[in-house]
Protein backbone atom coordinates (compact mmCIF):
# COMPACT_ATOMS: atom_id res chain seq x y z
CA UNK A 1 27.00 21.85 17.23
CA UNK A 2 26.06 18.88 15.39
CA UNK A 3 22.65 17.60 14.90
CA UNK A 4 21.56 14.01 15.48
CA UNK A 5 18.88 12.13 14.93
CA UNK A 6 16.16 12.67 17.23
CA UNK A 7 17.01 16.35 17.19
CA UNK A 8 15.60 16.31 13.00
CA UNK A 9 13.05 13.57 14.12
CA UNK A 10 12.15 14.05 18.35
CA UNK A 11 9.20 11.47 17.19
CA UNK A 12 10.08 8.34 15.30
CA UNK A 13 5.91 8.53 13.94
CA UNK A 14 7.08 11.94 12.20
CA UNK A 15 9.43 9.85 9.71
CA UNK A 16 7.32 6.59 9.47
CA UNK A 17 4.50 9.11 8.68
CA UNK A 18 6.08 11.55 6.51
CA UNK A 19 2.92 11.89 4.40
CA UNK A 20 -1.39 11.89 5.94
CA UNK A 21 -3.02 8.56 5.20
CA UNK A 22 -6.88 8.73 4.40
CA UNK A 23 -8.65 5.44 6.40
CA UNK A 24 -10.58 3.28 3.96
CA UNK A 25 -12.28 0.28 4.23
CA UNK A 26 -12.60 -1.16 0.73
CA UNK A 27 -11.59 -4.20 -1.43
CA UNK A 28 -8.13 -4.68 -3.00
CA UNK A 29 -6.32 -6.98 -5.51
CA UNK A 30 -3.50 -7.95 -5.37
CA UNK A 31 -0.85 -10.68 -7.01
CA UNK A 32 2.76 -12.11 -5.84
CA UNK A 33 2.98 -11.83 -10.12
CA UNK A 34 4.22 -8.88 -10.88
CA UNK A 35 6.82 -9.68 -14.28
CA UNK A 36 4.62 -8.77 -17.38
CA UNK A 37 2.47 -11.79 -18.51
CA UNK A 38 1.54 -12.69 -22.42
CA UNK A 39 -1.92 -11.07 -22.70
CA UNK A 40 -3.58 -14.35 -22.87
CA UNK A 41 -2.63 -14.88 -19.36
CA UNK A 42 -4.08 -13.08 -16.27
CA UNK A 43 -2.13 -13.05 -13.30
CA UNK A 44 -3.66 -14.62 -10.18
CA UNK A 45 -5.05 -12.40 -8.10
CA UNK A 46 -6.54 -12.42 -4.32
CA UNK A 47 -8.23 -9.76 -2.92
CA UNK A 48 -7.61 -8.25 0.72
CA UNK A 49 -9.29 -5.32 2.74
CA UNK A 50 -7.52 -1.80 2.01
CA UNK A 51 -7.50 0.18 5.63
CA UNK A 52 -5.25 3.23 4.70
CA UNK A 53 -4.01 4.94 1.54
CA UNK A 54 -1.47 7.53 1.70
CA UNK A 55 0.88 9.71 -1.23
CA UNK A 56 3.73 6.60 -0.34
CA UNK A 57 1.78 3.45 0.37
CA UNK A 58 -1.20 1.87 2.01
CA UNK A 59 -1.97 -0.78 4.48
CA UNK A 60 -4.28 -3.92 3.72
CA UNK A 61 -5.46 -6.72 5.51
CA UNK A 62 -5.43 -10.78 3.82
CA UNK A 63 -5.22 -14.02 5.07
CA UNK A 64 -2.39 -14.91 2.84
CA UNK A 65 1.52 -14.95 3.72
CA UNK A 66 3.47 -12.30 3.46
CA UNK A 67 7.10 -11.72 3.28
CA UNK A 68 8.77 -8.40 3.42
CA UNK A 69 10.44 -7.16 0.80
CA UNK A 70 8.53 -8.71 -1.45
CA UNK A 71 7.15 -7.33 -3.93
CA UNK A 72 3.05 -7.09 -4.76
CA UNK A 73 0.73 -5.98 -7.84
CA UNK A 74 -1.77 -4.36 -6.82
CA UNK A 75 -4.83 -3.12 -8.09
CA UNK A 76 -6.80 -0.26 -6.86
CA UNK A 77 -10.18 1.17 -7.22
CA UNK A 78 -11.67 3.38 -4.83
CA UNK A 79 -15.70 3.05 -6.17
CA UNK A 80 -17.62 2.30 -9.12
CA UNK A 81 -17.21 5.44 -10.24
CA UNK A 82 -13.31 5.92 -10.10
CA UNK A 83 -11.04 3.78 -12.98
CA UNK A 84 -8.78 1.68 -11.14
CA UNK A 85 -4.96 1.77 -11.12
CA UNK A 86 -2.22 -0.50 -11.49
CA UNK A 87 0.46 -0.28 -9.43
CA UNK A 88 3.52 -2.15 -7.98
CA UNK A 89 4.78 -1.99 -4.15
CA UNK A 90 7.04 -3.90 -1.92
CA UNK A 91 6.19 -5.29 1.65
CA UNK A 92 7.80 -3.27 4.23
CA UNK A 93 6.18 -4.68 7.48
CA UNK A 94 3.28 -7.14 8.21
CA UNK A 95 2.00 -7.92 11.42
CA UNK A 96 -0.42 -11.01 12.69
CA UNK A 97 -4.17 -10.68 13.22
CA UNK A 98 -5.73 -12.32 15.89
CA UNK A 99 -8.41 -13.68 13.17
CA UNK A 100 -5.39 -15.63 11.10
CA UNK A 101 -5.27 -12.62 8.69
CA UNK A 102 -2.06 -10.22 8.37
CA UNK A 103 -1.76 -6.76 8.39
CA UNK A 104 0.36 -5.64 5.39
CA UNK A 105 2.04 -2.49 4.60
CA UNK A 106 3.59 -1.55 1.42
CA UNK A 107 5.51 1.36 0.11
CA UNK A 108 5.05 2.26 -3.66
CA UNK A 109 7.20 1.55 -6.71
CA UNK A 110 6.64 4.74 -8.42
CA UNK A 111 3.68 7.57 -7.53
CA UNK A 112 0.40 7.58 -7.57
CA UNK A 113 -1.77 9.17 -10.85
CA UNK A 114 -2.43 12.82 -9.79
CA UNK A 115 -6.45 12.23 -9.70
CA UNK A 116 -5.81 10.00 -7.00
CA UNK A 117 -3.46 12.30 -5.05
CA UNK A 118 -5.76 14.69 -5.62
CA UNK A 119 -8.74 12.64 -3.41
CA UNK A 120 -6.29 11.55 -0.84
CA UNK A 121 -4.61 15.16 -0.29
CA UNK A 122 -6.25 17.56 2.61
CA UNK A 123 -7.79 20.54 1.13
């Protein structure tokens, strides 16, 4: 007998969650640059509100627009203590805030560096 669907996936959260997010409530850059600039120039960043980081992605809240598909620079830190990351992702949903920011959720281009798997994996 053939298998569909829902029989592989019964819940549609088992695919859209196919890897544990870790809930944070820190700072995060992030540009609508993302081709290579001279090194003379800095690309314009904003910063948003990360609230979940996962193997795959993470979800922040701005008050800019957002389109998806689009695709974001993003720059990462998770303290004072950790080096930050550069990475690039592309929009894959946003939703409306009731306080005029968006929600924002983005799905990697590329992985993240071990180390940082490393804090966001259960032991």
């Amino acid at each position: 007998m053939a298998r569909t669907f829902s029989d592989k996936f019964p819940n549609p959260q088992d695919l859209m969650r196919a890897t544990e997010r870790v809930k944070l409530e820190i700072s995060i850059a992030y540009s609508f640059e993302t081709a290579l600039l001279p090194k003379h120039k800095a690309a314009p960043y904003s910063w948003g509100t990360l609230l979940d980081l996962s193997e795959r992605g993470l979800c922040f809240r701005a008050t800019d627009h957002f389109f998806v598909q689009r695709l974001l620079s993003l720059q990462l830190r998770l303290s004072n203590q950790t080096s930050g990351i550069k990475m690039l992702g592309k929009i894959i949903w946003t939703t409306p805030e009731g306080d005029g920011s968006t929600r924002v959720g983005i799905q990697f281009i590329g992985t993240l560096p071990s180390d940082w798997r490393k804090l966001i994996t259960p032991m």
